[in-house]
C-alpha atoms as a PDB file:
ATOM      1  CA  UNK A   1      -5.460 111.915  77.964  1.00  0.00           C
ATOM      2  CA  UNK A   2      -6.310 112.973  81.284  1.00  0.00           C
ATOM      3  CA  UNK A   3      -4.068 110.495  83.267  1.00  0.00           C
ATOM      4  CA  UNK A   4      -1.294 111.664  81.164  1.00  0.00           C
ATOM      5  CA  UNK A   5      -1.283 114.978  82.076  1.00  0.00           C
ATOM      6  CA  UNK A   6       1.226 114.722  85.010  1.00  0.00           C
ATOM      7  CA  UNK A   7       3.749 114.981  82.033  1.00  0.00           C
ATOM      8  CA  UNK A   8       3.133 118.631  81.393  1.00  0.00           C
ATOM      9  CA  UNK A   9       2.535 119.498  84.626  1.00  0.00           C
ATOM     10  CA  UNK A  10       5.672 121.788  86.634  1.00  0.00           C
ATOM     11  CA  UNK A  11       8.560 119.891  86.945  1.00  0.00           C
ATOM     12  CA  UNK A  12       8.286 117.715  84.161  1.00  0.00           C
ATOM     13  CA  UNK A  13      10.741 118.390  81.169  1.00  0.00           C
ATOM     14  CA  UNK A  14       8.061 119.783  79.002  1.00  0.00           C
ATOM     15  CA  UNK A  15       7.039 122.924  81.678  1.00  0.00           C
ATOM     16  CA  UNK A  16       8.403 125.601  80.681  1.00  0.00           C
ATOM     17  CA  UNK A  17      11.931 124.330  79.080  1.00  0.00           C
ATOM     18  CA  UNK A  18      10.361 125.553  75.370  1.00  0.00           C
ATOM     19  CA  UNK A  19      12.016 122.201  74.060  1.00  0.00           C
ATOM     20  CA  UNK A  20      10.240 120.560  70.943  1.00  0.00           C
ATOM     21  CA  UNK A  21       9.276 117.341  71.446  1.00  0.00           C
ATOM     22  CA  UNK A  22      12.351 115.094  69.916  1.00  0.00           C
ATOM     23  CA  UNK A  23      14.269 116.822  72.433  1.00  0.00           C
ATOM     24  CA  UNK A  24      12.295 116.317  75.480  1.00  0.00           C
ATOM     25  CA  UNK A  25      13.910 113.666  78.117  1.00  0.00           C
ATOM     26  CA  UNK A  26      11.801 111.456  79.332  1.00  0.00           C
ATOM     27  CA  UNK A  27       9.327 112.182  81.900  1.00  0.00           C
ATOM     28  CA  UNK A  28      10.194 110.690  85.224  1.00  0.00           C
ATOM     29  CA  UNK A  29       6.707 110.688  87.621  1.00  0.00           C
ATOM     30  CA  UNK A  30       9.248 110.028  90.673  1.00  0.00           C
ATOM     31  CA  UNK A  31      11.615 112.783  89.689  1.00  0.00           C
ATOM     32  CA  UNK A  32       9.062 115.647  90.373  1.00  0.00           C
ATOM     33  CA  UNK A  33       9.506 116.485  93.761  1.00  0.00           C
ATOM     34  CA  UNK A  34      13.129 116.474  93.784  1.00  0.00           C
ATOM     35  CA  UNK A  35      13.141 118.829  90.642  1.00  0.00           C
ATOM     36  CA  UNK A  36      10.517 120.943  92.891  1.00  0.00           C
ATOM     37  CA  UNK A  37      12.672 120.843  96.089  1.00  0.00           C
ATOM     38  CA  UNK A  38      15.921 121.958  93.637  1.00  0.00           C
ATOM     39  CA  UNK A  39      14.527 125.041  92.309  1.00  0.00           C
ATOM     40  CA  UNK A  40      14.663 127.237  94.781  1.00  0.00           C
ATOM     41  CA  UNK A  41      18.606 127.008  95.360  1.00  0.00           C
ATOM     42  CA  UNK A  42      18.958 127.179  91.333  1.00  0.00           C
ATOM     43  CA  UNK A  43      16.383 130.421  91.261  1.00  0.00           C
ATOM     44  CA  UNK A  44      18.885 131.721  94.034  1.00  0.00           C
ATOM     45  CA  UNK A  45      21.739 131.078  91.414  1.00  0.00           C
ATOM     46  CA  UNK A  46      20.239 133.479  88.604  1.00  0.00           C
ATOM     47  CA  UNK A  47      21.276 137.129  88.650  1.00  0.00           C
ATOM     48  CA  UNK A  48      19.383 139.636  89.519  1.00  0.00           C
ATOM     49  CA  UNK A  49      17.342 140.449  87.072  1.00  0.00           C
ATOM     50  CA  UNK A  50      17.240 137.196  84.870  1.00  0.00           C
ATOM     51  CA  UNK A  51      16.384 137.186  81.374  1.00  0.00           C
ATOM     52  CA  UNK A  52      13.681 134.463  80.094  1.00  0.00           C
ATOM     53  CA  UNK A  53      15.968 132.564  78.104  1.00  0.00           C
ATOM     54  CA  UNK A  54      18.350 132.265  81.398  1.00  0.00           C
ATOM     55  CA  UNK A  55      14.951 131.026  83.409  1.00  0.00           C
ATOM     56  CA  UNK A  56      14.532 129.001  80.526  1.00  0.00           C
ATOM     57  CA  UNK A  57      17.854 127.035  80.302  1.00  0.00           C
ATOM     58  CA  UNK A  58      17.741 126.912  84.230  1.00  0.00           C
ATOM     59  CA  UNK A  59      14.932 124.780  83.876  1.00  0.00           C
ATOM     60  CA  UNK A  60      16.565 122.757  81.380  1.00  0.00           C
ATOM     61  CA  UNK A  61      19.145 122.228  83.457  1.00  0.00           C
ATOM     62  CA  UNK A  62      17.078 120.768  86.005  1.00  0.00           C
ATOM     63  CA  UNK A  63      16.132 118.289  84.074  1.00  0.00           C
ATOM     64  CA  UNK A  64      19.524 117.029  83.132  1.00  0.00           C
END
């Protein structure tokens, strides 16, 4: 449903953490910007040259 789609939308759990769905937290509307505003700083963190699955889990992490 259209008015649902906020919770697959980036910086919800379900963008791009590759988590199946029993192990998705709970989508948090209010949450998103202060996931967005986050990233940065965490993208910072990652080496280099970072590997998908260590984008991956970073975006996990936010979510936590």
């Amino acid at each position: 449903m259209l008015a649902d789609s906020w919770r697959r939308q980036p910086n919800s759990p379900a963008y791009c953490t590759e988590l199946p769905l029993d192990e998705l937290p709970a989508a948090d509307r209010g949450k998103g910007a202060a996931i967005r505003d986050s990233l940065p700083e965490r993208f910072a963190a990652l080496p280099a040259n970072p590997t998908v699955d260590g984008v991956v889990e970073m975006n996990r992490a936010a979510h936590r």
